[in-house]
PDB file of N, CA and C in Angstrom:
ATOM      1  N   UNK A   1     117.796  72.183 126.678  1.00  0.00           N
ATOM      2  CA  UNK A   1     118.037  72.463 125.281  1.00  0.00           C
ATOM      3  C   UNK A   1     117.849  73.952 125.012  1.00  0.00           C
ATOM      4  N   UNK A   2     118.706  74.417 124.108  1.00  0.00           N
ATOM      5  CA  UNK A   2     118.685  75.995 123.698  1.00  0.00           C
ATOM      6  C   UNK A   2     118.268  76.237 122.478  1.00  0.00           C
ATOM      7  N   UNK A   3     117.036  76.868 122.405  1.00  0.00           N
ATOM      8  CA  UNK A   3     116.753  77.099 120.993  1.00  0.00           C
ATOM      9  C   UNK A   3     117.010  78.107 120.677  1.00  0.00           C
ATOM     10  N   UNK A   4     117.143  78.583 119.004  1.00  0.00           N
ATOM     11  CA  UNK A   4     117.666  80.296 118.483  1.00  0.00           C
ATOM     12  C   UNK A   4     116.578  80.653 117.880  1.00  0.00           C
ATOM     13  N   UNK A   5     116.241  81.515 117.986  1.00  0.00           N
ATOM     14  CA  UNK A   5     115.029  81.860 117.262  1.00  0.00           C
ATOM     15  C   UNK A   5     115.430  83.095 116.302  1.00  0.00           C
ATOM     16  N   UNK A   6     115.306  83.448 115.188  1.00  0.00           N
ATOM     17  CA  UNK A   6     115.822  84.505 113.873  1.00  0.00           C
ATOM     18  C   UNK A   6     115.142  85.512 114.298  1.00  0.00           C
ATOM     19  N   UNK A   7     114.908  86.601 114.742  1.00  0.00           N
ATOM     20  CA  UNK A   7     114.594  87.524 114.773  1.00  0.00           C
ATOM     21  C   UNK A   7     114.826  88.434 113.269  1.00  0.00           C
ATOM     22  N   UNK A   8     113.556  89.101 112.901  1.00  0.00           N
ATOM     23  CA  UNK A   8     113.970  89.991 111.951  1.00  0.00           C
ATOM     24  C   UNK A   8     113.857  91.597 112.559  1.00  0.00           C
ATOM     25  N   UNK A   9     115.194  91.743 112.098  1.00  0.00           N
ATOM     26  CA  UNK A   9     115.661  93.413 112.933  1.00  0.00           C
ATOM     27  C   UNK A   9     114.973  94.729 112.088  1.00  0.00           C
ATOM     28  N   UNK A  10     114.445  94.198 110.921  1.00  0.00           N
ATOM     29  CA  UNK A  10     114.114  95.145 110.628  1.00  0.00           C
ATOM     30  C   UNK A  10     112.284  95.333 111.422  1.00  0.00           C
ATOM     31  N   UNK A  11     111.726  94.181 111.265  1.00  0.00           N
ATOM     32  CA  UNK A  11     110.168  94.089 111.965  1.00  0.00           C
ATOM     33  C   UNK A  11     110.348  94.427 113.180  1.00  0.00           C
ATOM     34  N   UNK A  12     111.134  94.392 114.044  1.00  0.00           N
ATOM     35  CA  UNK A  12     111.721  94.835 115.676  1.00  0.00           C
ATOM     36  C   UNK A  12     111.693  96.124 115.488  1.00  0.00           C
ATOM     37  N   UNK A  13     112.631  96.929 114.833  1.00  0.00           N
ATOM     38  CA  UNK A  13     112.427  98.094 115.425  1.00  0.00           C
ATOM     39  C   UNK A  13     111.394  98.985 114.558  1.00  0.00           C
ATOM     40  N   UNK A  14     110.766  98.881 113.470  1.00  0.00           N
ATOM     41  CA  UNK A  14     109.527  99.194 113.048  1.00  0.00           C
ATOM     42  C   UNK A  14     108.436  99.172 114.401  1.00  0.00           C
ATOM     43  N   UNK A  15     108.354  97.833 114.840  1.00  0.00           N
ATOM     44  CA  UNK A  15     107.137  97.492 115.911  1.00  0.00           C
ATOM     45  C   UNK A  15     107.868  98.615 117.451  1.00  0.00           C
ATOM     46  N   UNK A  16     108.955  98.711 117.823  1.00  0.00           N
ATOM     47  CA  UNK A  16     108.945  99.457 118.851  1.00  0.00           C
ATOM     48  C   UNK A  16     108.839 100.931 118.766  1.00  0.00           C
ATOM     49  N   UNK A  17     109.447 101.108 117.205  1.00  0.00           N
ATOM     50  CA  UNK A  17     109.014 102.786 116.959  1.00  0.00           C
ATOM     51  C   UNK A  17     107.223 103.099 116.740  1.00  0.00           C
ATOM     52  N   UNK A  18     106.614 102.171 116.672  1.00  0.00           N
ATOM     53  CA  UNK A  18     105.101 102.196 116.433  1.00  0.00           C
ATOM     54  C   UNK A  18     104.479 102.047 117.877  1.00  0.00           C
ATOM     55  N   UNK A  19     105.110 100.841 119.113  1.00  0.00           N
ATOM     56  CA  UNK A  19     104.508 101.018 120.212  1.00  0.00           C
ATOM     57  C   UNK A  19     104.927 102.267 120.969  1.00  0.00           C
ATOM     58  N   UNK A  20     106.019 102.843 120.721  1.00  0.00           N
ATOM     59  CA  UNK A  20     106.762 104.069 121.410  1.00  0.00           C
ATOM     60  C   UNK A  20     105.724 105.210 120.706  1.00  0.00           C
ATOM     61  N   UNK A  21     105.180 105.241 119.469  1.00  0.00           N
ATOM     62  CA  UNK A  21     104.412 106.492 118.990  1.00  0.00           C
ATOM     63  C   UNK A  21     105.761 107.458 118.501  1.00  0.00           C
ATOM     64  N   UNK A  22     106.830 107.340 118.000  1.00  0.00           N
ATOM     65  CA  UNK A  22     107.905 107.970 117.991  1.00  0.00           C
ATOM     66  C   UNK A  22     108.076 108.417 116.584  1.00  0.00           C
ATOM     67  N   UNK A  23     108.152 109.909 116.635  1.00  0.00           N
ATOM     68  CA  UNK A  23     108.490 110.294 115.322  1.00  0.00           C
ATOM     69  C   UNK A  23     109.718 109.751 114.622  1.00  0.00           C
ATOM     70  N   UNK A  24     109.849 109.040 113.920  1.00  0.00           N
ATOM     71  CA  UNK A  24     110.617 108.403 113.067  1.00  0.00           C
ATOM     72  C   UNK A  24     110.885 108.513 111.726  1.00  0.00           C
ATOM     73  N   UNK A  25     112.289 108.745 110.769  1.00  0.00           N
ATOM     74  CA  UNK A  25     112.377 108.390 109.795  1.00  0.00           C
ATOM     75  C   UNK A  25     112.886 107.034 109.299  1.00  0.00           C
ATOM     76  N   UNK A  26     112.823 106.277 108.863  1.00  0.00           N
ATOM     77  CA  UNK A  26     113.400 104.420 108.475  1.00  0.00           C
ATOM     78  C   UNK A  26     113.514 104.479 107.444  1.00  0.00           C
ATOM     79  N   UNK A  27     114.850 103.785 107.461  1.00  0.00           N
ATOM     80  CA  UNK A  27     115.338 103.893 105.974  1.00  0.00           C
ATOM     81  C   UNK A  27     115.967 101.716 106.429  1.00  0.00           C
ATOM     82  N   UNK A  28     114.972 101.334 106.390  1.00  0.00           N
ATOM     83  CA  UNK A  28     115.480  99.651 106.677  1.00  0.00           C
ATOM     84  C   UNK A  28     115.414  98.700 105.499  1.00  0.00           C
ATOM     85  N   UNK A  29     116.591  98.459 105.398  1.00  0.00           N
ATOM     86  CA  UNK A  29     117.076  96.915 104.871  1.00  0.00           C
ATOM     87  C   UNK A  29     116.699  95.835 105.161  1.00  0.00           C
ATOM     88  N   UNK A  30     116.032  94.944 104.034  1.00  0.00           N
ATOM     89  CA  UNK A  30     115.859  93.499 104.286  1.00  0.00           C
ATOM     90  C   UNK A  30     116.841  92.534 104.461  1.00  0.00           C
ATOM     91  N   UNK A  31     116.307  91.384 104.883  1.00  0.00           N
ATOM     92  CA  UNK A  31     117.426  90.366 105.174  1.00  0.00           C
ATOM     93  C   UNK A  31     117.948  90.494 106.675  1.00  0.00           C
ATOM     94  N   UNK A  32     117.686  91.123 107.308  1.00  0.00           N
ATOM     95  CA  UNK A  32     118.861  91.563 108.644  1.00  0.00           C
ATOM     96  C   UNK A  32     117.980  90.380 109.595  1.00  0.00           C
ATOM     97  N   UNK A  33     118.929  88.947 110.487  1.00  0.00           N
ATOM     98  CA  UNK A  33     118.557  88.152 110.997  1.00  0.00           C
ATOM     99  C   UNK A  33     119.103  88.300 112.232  1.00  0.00           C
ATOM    100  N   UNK A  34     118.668  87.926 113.290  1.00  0.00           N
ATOM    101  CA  UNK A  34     119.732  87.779 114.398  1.00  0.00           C
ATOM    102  C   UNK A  34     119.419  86.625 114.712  1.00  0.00           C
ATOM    103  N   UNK A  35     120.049  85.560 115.158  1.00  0.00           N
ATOM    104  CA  UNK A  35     119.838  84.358 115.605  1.00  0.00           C
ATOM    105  C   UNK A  35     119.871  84.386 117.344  1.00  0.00           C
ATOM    106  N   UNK A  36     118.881  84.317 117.903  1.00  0.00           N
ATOM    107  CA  UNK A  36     119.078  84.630 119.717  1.00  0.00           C
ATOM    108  C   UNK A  36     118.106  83.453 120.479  1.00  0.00           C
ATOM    109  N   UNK A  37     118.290  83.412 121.585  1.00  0.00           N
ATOM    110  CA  UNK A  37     117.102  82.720 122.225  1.00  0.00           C
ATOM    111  C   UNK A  37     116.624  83.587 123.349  1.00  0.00           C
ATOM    112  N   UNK A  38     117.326  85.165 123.288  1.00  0.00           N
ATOM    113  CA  UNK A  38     116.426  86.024 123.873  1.00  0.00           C
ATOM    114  C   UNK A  38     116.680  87.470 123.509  1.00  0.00           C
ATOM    115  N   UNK A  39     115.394  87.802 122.857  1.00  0.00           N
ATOM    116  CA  UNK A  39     115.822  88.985 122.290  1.00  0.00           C
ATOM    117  C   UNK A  39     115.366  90.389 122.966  1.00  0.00           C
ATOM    118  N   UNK A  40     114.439  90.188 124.112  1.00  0.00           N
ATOM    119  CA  UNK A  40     114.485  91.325 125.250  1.00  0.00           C
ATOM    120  C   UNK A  40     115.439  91.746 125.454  1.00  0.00           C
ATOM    121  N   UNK A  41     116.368  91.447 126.267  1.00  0.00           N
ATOM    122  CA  UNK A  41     118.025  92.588 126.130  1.00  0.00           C
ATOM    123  C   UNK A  41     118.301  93.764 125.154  1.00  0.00           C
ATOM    124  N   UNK A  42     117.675  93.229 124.191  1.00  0.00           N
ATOM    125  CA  UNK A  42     118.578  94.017 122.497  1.00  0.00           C
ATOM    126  C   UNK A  42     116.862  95.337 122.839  1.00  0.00           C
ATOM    127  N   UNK A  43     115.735  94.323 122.763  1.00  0.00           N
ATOM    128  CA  UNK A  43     114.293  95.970 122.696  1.00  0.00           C
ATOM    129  C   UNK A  43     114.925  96.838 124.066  1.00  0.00           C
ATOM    130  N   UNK A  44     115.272  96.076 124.910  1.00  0.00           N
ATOM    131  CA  UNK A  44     115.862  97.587 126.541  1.00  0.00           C
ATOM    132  C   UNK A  44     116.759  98.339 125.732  1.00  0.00           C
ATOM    133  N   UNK A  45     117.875  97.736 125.201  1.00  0.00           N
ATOM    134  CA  UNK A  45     118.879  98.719 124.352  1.00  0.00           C
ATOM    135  C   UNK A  45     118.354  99.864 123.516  1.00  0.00           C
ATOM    136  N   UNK A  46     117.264  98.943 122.601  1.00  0.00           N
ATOM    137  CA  UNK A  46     116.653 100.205 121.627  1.00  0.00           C
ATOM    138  C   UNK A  46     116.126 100.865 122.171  1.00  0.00           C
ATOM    139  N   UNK A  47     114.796 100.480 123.062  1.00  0.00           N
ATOM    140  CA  UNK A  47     114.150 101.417 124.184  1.00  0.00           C
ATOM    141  C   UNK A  47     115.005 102.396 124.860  1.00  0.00           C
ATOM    142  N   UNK A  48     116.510 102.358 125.365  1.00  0.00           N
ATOM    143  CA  UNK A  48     117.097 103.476 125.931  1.00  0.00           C
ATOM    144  C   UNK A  48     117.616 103.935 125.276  1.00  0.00           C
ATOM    145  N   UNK A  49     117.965 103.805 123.826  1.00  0.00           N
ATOM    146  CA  UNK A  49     118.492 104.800 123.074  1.00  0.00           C
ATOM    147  C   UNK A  49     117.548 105.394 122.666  1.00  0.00           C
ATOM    148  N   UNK A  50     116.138 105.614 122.618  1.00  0.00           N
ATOM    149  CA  UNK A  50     115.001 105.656 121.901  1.00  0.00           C
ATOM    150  C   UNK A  50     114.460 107.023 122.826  1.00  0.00           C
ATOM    151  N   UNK A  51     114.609 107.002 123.862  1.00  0.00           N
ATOM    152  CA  UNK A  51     114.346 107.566 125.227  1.00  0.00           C
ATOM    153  C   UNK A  51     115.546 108.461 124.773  1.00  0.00           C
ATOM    154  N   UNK A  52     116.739 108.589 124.976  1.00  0.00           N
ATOM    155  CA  UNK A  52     117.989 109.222 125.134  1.00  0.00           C
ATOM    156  C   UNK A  52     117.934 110.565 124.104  1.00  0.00           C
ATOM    157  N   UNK A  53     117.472 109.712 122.749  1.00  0.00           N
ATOM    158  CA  UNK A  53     117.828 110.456 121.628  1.00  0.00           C
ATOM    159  C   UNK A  53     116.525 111.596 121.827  1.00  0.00           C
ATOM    160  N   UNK A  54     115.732 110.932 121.819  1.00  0.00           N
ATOM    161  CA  UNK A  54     113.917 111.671 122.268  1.00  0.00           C
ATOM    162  C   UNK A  54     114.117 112.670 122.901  1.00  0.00           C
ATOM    163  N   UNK A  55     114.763 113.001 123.958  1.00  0.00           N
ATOM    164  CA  UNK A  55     114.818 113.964 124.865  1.00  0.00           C
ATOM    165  C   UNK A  55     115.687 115.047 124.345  1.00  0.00           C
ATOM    166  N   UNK A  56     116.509 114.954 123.511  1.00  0.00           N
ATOM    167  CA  UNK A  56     117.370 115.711 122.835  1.00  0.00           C
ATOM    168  C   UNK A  56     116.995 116.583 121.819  1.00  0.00           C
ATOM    169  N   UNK A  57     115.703 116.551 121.193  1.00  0.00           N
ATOM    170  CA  UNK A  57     115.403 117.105 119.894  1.00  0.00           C
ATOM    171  C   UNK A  57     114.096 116.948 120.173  1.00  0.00           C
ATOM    172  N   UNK A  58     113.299 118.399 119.223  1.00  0.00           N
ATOM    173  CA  UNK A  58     111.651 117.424 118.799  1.00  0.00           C
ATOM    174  C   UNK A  58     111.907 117.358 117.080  1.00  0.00           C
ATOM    175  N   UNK A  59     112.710 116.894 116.664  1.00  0.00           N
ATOM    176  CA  UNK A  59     113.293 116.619 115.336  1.00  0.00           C
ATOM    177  C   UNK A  59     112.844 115.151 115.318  1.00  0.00           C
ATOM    178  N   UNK A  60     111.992 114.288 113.690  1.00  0.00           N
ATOM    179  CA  UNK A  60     112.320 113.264 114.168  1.00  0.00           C
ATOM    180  C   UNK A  60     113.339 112.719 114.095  1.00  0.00           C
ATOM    181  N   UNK A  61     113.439 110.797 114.779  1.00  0.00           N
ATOM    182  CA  UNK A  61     114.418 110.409 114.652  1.00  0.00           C
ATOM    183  C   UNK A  61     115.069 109.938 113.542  1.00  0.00           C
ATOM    184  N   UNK A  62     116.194 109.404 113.340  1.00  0.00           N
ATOM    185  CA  UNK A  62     116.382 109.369 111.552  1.00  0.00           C
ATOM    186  C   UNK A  62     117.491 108.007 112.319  1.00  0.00           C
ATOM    187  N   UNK A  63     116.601 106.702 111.665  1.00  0.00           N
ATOM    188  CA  UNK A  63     116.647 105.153 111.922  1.00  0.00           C
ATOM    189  C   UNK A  63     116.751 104.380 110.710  1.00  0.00           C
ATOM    190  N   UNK A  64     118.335 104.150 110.658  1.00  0.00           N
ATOM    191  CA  UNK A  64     118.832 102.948 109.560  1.00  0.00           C
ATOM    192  C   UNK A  64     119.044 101.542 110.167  1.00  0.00           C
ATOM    193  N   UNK A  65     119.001 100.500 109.168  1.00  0.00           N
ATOM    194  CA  UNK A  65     119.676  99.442 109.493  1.00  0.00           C
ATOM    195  C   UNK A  65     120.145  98.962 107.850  1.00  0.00           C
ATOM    196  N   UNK A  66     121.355  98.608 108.511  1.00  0.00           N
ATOM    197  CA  UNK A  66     121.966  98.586 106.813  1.00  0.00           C
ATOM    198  C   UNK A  66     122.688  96.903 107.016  1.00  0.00           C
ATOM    199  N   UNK A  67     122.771  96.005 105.945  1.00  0.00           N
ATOM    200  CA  UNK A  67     123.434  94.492 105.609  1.00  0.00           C
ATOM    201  C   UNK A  67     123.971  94.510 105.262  1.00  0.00           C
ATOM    202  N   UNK A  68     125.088  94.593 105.883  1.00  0.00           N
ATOM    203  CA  UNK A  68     126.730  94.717 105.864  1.00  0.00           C
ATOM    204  C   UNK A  68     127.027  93.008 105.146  1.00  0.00           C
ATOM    205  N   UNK A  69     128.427  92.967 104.615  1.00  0.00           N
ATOM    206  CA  UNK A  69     128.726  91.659 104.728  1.00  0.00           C
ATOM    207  C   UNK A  69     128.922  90.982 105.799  1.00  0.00           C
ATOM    208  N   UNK A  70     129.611  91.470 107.017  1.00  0.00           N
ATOM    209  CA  UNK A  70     129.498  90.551 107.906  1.00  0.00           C
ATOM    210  C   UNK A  70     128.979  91.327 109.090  1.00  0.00           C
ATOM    211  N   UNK A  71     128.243  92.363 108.672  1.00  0.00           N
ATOM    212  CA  UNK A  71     127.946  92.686 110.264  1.00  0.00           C
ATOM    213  C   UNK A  71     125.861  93.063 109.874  1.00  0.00           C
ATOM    214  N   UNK A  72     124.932  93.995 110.920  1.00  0.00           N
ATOM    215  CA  UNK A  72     124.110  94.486 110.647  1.00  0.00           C
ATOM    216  C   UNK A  72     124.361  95.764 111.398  1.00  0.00           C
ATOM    217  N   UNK A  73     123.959  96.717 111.049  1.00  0.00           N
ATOM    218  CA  UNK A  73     124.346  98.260 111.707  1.00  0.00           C
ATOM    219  C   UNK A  73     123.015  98.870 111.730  1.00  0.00           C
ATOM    220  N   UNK A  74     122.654  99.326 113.069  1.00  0.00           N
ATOM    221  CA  UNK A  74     121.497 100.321 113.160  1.00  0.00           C
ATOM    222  C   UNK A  74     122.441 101.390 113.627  1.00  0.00           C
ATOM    223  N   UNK A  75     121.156 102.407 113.179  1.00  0.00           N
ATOM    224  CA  UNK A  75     122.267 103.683 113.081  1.00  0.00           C
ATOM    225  C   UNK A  75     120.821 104.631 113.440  1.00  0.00           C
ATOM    226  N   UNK A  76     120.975 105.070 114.884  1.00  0.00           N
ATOM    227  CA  UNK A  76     120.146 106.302 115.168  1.00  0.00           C
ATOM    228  C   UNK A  76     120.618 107.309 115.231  1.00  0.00           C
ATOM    229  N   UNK A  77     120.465 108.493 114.872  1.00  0.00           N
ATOM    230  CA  UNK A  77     120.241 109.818 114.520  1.00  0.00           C
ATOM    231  C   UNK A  77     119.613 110.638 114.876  1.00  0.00           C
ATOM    232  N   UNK A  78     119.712 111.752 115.764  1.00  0.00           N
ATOM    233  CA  UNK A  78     118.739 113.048 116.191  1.00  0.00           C
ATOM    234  C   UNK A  78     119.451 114.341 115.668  1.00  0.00           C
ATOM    235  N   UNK A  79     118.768 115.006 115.621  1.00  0.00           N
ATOM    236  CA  UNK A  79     119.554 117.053 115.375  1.00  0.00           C
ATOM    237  C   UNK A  79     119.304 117.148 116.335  1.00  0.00           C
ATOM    238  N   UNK A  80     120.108 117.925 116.934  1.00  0.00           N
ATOM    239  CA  UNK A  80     119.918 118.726 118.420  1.00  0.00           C
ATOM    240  C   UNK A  80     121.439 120.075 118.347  1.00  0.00           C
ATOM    241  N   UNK A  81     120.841 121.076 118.640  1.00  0.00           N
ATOM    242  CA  UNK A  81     121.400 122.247 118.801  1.00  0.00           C
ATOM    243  C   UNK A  81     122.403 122.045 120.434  1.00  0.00           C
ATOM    244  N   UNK A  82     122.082 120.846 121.031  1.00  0.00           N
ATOM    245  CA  UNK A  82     122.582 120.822 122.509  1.00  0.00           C
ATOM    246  C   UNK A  82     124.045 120.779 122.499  1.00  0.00           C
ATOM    247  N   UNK A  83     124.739 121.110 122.897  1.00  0.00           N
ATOM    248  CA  UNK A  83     126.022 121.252 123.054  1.00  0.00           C
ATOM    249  C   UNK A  83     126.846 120.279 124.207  1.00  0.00           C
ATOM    250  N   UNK A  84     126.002 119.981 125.174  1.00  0.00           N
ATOM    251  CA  UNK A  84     126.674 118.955 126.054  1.00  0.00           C
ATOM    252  C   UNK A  84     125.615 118.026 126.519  1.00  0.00           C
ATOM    253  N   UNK A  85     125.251 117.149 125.765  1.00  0.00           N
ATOM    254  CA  UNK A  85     123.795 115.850 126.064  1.00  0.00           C
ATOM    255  C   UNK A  85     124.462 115.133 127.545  1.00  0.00           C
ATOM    256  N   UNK A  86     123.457 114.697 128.549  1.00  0.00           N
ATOM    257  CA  UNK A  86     123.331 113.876 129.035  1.00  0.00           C
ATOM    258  C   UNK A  86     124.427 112.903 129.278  1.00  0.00           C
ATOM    259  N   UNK A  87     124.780 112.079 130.355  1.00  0.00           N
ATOM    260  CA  UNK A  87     125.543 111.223 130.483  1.00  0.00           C
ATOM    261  C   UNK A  87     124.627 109.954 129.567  1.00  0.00           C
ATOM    262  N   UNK A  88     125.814 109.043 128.899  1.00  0.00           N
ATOM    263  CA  UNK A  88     124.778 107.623 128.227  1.00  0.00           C
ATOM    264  C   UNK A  88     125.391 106.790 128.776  1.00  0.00           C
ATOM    265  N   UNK A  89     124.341 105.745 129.373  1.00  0.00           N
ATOM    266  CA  UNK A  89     124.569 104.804 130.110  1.00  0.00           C
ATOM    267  C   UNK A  89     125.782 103.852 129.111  1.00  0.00           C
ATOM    268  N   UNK A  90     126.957 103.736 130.363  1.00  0.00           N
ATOM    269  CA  UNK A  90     128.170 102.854 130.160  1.00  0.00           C
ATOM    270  C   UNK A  90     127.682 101.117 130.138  1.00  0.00           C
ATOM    271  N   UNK A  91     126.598 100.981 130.665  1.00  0.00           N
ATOM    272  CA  UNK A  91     126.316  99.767 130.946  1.00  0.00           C
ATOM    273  C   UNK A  91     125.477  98.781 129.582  1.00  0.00           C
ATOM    274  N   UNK A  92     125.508  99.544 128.646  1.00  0.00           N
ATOM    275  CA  UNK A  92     124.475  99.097 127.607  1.00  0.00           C
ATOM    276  C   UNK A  92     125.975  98.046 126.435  1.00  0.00           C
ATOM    277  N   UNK A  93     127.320  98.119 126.717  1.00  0.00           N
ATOM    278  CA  UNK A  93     128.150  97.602 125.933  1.00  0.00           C
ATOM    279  C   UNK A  93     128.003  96.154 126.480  1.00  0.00           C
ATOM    280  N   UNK A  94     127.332  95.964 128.128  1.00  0.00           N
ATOM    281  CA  UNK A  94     127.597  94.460 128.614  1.00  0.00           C
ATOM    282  C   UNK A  94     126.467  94.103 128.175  1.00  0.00           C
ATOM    283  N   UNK A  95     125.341  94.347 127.525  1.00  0.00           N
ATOM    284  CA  UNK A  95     124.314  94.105 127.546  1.00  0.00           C
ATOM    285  C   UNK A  95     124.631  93.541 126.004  1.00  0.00           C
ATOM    286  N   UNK A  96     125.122  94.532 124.931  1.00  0.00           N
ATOM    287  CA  UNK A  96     125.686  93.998 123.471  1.00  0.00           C
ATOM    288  C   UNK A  96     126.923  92.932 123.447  1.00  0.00           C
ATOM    289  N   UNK A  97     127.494  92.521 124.504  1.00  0.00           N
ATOM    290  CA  UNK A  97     128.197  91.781 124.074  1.00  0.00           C
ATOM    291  C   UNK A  97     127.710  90.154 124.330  1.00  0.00           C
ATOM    292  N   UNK A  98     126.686  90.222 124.513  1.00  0.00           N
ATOM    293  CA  UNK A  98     125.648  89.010 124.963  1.00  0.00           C
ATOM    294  C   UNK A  98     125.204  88.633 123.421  1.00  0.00           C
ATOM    295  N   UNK A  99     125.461  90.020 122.238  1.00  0.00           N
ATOM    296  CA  UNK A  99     125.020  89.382 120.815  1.00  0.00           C
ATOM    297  C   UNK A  99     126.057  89.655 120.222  1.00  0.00           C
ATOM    298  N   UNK A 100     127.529  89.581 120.774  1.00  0.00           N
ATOM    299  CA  UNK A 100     128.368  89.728 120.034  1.00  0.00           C
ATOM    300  C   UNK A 100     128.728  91.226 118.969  1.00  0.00           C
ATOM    301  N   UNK A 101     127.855  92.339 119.936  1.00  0.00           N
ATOM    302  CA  UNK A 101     127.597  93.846 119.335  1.00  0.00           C
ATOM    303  C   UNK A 101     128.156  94.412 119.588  1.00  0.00           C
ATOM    304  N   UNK A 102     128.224  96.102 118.860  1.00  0.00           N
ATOM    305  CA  UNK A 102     129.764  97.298 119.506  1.00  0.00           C
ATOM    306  C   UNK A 102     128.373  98.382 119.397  1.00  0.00           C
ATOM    307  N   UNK A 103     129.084  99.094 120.491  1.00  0.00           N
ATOM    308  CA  UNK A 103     128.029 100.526 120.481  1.00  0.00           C
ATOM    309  C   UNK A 103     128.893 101.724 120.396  1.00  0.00           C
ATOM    310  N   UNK A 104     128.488 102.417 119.371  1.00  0.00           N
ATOM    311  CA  UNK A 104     129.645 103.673 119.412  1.00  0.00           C
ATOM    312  C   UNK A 104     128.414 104.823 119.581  1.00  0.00           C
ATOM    313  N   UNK A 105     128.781 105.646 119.922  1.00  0.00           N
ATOM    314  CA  UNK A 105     128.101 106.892 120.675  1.00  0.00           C
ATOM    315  C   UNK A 105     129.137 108.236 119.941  1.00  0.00           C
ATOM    316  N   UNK A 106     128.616 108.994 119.452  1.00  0.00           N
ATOM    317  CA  UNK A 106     128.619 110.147 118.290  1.00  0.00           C
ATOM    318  C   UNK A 106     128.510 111.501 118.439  1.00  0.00           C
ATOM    319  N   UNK A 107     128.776 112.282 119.388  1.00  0.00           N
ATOM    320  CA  UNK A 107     128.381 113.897 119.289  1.00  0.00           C
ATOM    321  C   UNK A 107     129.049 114.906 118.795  1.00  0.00           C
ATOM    322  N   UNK A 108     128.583 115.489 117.550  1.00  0.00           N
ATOM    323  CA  UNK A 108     128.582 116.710 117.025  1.00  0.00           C
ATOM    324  C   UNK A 108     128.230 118.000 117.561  1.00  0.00           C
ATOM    325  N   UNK A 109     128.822 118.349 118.816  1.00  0.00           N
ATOM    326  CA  UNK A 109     128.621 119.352 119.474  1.00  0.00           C
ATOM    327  C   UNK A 109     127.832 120.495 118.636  1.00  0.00           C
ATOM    328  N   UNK A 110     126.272 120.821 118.843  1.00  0.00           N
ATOM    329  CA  UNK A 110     125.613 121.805 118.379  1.00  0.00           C
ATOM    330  C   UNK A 110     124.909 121.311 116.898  1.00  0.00           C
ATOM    331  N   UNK A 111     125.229 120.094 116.512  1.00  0.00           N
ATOM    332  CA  UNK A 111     124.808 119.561 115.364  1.00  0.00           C
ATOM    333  C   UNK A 111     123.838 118.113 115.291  1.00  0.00           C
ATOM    334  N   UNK A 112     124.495 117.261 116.172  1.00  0.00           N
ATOM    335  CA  UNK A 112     123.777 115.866 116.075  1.00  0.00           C
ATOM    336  C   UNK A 112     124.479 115.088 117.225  1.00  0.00           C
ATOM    337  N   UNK A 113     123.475 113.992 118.050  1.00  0.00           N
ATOM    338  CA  UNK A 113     123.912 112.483 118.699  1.00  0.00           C
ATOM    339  C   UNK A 113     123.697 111.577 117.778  1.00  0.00           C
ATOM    340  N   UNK A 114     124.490 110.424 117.610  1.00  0.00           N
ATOM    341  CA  UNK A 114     124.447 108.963 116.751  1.00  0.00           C
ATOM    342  C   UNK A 114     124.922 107.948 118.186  1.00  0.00           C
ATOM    343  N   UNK A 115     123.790 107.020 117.334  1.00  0.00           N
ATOM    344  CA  UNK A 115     124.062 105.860 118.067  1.00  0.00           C
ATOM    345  C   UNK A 115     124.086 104.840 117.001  1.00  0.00           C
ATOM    346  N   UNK A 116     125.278 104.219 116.948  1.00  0.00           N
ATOM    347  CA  UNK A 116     125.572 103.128 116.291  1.00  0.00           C
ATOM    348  C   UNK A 116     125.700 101.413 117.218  1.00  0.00           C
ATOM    349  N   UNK A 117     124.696 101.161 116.493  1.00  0.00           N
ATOM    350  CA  UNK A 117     125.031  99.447 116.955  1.00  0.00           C
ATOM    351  C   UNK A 117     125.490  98.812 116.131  1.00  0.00           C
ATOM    352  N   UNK A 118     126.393  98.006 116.035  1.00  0.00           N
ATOM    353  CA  UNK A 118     127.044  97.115 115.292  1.00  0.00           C
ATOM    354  C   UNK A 118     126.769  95.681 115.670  1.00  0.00           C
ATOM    355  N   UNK A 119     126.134  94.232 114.802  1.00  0.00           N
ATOM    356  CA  UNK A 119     125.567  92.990 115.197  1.00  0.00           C
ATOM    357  C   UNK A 119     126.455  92.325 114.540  1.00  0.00           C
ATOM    358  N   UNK A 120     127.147  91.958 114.740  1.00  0.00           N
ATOM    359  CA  UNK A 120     128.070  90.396 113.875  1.00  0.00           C
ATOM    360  C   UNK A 120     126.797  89.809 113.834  1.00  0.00           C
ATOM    361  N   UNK A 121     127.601  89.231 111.828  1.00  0.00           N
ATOM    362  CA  UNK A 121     126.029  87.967 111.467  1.00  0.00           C
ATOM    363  C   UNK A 121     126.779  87.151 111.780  1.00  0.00           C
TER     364      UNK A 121
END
């Protein structure tokens, strides 16, 4: 038998920006559910974007999640003056499509990285 358990996305990434010690700004929306029966996959995702963005700036990070009608969107944010960041792991889209998620990846050469996750409710 498979059970789903609701995860609330906004208490998730509050609790990993608090075990990470990570300068953070949050700007989070209530209501945001995910229905999963495993939600480790999705904290590695945040954890490597969390890591990625970190290394890029000592700016903090600037962390939305917004309740879309049909979707939930976290939306990370760093400033960074860097002009050519890091390769980002290609492998994190097989990992979102296990929740039915899109990852778009964002650089403003000399201005900002975004990482957008997108969650179908």
């Amino acid at each position: 038998m498979h059970f789903q358990n609701p995860v609330d996305l906004k208490q998730l990434i509050r609790f990993i920006v608090d075990e990470k010690k990570i300068q953070a700004n949050l700007i989070l929306d209530e209501g945001c559910f995910l229905e999963t029966a495993d939600i480790r996959p999705l904290i590695k995702v945040i954890n490597y974007v969390l890591n990625y963005l970190k290394q890029l700036s000592d700016h903090p990070i600037e962390i939305s999640l917004d309740l879309m009608h049909d979707k939930y969107l976290y939306s990370f944010l760093v400033y960074t003056t860097i002009l050519e960041p890091p390769p980002f792991s290609a492998s994190l889209q097989a990992v979102l499509d296990t929740y039915s998620a899109k990852l778009d990846f964002i650089h403003e050469k000399g201005k900002y990285v975004q990482v957008k996750i997108h969650i179908k409710r």
